[in-house]
N, C-alpha and C. Protein backbone atom coordinates (compact mmCIF):
# COMPACT_ATOMS: atom_id res chain seq x y z
N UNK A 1 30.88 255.51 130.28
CA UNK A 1 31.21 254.52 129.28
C UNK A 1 32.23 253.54 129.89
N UNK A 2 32.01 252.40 129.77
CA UNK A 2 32.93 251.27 130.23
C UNK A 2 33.80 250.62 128.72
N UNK A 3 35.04 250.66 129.36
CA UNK A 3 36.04 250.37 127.89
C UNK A 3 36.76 248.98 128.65
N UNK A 4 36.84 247.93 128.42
CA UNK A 4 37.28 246.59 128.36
C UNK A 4 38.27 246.14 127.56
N UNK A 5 39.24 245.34 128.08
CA UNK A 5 40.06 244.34 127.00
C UNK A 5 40.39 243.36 127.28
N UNK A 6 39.69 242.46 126.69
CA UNK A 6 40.21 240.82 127.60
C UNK A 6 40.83 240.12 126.31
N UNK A 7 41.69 239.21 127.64
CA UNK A 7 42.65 238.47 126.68
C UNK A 7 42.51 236.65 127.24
N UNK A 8 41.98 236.39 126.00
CA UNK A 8 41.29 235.09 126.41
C UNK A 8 41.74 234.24 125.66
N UNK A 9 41.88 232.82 126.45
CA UNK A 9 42.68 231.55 125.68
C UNK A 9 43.96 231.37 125.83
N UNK A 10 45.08 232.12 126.95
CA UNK A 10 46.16 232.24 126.58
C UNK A 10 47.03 230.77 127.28
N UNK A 11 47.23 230.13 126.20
CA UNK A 11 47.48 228.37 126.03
C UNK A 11 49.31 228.58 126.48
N UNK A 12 49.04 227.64 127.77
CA UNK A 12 50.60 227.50 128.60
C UNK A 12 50.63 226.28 128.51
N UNK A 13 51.92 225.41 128.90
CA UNK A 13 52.06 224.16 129.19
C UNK A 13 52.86 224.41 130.98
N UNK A 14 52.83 223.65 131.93
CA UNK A 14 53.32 224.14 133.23
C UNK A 14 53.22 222.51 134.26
N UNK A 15 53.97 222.90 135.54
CA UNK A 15 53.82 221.98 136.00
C UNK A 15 53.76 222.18 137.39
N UNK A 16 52.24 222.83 137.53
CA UNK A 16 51.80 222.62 138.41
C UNK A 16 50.86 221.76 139.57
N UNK A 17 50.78 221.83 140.63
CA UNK A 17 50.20 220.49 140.90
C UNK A 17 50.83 220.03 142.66
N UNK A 18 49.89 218.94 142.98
CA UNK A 18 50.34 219.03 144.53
C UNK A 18 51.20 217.52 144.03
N UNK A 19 50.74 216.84 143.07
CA UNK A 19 51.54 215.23 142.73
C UNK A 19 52.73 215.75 142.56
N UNK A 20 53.72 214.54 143.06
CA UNK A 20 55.12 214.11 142.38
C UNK A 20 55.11 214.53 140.49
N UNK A 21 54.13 213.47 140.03
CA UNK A 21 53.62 213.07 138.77
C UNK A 21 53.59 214.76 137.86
N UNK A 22 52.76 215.49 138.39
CA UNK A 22 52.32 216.69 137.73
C UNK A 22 53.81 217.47 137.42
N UNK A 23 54.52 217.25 138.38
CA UNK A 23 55.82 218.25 138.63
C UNK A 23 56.25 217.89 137.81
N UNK A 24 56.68 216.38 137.40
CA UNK A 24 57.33 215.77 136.11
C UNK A 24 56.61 216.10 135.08
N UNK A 25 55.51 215.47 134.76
CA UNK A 25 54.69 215.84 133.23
C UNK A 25 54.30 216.91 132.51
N UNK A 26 53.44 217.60 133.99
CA UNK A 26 53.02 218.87 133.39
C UNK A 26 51.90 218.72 133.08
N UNK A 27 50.94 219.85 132.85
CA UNK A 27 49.77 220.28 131.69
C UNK A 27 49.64 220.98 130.82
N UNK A 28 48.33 221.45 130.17
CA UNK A 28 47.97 222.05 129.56
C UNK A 28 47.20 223.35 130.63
N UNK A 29 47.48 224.45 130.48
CA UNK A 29 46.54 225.36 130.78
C UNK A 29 45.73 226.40 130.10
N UNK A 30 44.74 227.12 130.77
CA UNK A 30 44.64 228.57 130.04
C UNK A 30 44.32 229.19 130.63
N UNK A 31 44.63 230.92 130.54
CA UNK A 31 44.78 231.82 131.27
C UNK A 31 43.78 232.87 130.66
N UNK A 32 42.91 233.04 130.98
CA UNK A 32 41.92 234.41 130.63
C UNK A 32 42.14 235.82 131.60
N UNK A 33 42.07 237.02 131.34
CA UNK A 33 42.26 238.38 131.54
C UNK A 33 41.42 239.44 131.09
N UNK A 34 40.54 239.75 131.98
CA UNK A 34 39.60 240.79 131.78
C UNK A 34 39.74 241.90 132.19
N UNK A 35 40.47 243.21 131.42
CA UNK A 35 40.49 244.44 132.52
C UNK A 35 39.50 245.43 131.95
N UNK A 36 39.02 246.55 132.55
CA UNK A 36 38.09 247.26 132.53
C UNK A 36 39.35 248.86 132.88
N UNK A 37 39.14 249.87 132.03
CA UNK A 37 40.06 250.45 131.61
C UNK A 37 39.12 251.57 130.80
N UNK A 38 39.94 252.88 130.62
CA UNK A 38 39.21 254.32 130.31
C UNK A 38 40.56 253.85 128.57
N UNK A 39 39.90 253.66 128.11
CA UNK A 39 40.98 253.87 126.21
C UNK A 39 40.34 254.88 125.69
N UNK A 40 39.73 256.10 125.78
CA UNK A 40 39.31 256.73 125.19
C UNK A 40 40.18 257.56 124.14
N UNK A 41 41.61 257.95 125.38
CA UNK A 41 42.51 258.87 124.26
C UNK A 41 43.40 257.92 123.59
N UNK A 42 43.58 256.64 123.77
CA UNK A 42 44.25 255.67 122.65
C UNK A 42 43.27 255.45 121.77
N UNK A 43 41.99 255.47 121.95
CA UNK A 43 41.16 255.40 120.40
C UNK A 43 41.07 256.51 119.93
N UNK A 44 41.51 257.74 120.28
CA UNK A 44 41.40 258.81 119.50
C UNK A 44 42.72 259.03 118.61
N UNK A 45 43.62 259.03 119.83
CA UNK A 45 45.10 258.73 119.18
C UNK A 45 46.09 257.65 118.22
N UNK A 46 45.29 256.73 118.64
CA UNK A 46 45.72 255.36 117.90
C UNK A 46 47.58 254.93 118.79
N UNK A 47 47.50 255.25 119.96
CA UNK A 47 48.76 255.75 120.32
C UNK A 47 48.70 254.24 121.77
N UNK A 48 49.63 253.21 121.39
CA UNK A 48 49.65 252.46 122.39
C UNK A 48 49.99 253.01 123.76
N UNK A 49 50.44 253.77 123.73
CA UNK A 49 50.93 254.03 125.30
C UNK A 49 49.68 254.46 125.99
N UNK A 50 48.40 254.79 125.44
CA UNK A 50 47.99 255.30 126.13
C UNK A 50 46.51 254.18 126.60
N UNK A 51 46.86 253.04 126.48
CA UNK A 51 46.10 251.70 126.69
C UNK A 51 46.68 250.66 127.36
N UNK A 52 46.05 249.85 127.55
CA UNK A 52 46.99 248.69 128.40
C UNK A 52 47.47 247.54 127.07
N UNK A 53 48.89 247.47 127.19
CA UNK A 53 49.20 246.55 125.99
C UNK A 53 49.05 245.29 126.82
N UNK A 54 48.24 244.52 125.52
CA UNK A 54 48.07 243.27 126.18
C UNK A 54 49.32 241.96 126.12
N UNK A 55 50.21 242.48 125.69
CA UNK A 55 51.55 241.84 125.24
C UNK A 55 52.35 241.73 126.28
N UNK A 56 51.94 242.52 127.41
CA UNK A 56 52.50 242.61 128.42
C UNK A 56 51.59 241.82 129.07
N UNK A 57 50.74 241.44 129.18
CA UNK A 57 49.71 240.77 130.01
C UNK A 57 50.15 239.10 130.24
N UNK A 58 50.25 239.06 128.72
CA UNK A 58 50.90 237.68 128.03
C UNK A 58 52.19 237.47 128.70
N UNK A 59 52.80 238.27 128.47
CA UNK A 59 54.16 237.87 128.95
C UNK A 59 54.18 237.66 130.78
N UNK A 60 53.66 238.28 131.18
CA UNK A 60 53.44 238.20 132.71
C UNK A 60 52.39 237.29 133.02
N UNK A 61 51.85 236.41 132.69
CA UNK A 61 51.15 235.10 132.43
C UNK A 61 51.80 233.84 132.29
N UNK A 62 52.79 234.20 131.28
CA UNK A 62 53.36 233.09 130.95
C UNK A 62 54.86 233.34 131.71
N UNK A 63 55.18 234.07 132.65
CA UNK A 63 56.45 234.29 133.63
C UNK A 63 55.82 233.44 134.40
N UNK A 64 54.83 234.00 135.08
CA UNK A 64 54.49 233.58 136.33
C UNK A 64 53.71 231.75 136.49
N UNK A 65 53.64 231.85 134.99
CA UNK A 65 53.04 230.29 134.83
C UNK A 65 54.14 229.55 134.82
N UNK A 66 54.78 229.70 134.55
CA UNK A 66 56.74 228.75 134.25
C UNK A 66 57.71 229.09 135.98
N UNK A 67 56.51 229.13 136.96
CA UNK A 67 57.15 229.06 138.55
C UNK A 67 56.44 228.22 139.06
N UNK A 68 56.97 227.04 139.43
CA UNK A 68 56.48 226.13 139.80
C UNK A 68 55.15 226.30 141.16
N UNK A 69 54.08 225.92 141.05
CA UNK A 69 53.22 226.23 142.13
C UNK A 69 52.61 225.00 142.42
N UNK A 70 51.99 224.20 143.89
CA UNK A 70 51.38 223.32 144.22
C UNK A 70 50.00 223.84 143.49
N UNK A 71 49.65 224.96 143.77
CA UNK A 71 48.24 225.22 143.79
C UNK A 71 47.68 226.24 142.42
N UNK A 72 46.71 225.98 141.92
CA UNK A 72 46.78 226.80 140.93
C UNK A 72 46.33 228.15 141.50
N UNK A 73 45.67 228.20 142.61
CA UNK A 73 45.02 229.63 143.05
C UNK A 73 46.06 230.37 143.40
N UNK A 74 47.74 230.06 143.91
CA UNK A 74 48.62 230.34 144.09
C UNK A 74 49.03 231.36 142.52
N UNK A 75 49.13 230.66 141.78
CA UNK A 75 49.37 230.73 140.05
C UNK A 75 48.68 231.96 139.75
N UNK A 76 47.51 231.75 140.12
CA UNK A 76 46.56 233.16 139.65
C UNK A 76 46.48 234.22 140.61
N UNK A 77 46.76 233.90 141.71
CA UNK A 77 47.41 235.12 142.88
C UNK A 77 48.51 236.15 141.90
N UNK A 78 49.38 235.46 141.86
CA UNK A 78 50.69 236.31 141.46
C UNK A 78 50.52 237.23 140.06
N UNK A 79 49.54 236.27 139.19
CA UNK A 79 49.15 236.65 137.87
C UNK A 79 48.45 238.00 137.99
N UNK A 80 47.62 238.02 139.10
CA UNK A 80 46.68 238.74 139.22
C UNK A 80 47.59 240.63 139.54
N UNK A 81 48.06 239.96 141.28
CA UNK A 81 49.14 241.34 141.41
C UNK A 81 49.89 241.72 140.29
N UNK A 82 50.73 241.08 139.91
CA UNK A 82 51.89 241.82 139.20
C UNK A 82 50.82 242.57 138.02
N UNK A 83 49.70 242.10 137.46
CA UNK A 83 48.90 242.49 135.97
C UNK A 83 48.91 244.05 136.64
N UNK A 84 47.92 244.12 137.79
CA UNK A 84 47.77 244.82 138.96
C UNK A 84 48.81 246.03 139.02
N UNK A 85 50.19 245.78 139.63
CA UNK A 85 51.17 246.46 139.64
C UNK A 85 51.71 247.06 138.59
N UNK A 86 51.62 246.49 137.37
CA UNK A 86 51.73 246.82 135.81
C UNK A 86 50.96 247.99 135.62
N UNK A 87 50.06 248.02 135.64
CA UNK A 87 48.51 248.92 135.11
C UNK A 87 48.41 249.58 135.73
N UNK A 88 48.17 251.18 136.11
CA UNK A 88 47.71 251.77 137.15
C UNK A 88 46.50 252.15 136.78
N UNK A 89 45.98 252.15 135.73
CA UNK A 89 44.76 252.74 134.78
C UNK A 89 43.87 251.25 134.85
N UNK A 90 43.86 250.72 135.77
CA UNK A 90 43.12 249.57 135.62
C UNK A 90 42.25 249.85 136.63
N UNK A 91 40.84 249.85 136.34
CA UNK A 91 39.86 249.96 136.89
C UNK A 91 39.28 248.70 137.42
N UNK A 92 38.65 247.58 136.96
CA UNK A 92 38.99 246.20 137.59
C UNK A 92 39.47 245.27 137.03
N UNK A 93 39.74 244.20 137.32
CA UNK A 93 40.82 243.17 136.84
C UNK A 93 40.03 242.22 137.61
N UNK A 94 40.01 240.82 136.55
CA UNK A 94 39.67 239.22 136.30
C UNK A 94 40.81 238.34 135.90
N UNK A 95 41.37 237.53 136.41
CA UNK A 95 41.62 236.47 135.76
C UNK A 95 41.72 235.51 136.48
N UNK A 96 41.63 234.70 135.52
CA UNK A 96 41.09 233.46 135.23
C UNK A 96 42.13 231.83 135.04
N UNK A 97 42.50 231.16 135.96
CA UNK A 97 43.37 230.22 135.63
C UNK A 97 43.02 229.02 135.09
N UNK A 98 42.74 227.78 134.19
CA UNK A 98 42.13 226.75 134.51
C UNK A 98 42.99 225.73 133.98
N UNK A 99 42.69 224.29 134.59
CA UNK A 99 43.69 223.74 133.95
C UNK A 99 43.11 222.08 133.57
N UNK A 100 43.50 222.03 132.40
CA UNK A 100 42.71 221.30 131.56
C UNK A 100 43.07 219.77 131.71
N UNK A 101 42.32 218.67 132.31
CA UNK A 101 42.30 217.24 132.31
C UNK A 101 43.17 217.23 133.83
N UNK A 102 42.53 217.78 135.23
CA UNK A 102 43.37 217.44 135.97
C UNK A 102 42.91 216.04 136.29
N UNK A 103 44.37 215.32 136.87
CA UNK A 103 44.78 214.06 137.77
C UNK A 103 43.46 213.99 138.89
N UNK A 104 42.01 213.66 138.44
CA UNK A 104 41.01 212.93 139.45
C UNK A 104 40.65 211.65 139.35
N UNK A 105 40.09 211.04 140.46
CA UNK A 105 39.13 209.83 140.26
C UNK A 105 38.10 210.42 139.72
N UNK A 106 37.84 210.46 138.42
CA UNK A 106 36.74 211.16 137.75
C UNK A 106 36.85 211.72 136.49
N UNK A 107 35.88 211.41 135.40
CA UNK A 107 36.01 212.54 134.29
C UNK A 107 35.98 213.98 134.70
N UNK A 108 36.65 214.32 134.67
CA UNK A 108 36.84 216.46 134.79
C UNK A 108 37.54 216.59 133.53
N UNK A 109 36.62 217.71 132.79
CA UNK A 109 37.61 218.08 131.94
C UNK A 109 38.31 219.54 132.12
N UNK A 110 38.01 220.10 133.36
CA UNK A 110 38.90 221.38 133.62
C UNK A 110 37.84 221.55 135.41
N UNK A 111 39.69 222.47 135.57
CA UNK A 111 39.10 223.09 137.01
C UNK A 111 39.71 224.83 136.70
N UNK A 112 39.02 225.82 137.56
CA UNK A 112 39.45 226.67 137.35
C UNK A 112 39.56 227.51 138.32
N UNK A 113 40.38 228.69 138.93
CA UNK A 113 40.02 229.47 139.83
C UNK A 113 40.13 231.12 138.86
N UNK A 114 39.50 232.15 139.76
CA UNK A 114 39.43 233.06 139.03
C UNK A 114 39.33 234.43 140.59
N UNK A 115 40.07 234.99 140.17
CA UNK A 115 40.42 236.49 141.22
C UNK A 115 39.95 237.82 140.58
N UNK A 116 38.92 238.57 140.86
CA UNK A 116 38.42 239.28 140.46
C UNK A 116 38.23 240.52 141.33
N UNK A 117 38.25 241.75 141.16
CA UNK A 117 38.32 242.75 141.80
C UNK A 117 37.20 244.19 140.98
């Protein structure tokens, strides 16, 4: 049986970016998190400890999003380990960085990178 918990949509503002411009302004981002995980005895128990709280996920998302990075794959590097280092009951791990209306010659309405294991 495969047990999952993703945490999707998680809406940052940051200022990342290789521009001058970005460093000042900033964006909009979002951060998605897919882990794959045994919850069997937290659904029996109803007992958080024995699941991955996703409150912690959040919060280590939005740490690591509020450090300034040129690159967003940089951003989702760190996101990725520390989720990683957090969890030992994590069987695989996704996430997902993207960031919404970047600075192109071009309509884009998002770019994204994503580290998956």
């Amino acid at each position: 049986m495969t047990h999952e918990i993703n945490i999707e949509g998680i809406k940052l503002y940051a200022y990342h970016g290789c521009l001058e411009e970005e460093a000042r302004i900033g964006a909009h981002y979002i951060v998605d998190v897919y882990m794959t995980t045994d919850f069997s005895e937290a659904a029996k128990t109803d007992d958080l400890t024995k699941t991955l709280d996703y409150c912690t996920v959040y919060e280590i998302s939005k740490a690591e999003m509020a450090i300034r990075s040129k690159l967003i794959e940089q951003v989702c590097e760190r996101i990725h380990k520390k989720i990683r280092k957090e969890f030992s009951a994590l069987k695989s791990l996704e996430v997902k960085v993207t960031k919404l209306l970047p600075p192109m010659n071009g309509d884009v309405e998002r770019v994204s990178v994503v580290i998956k294991d």
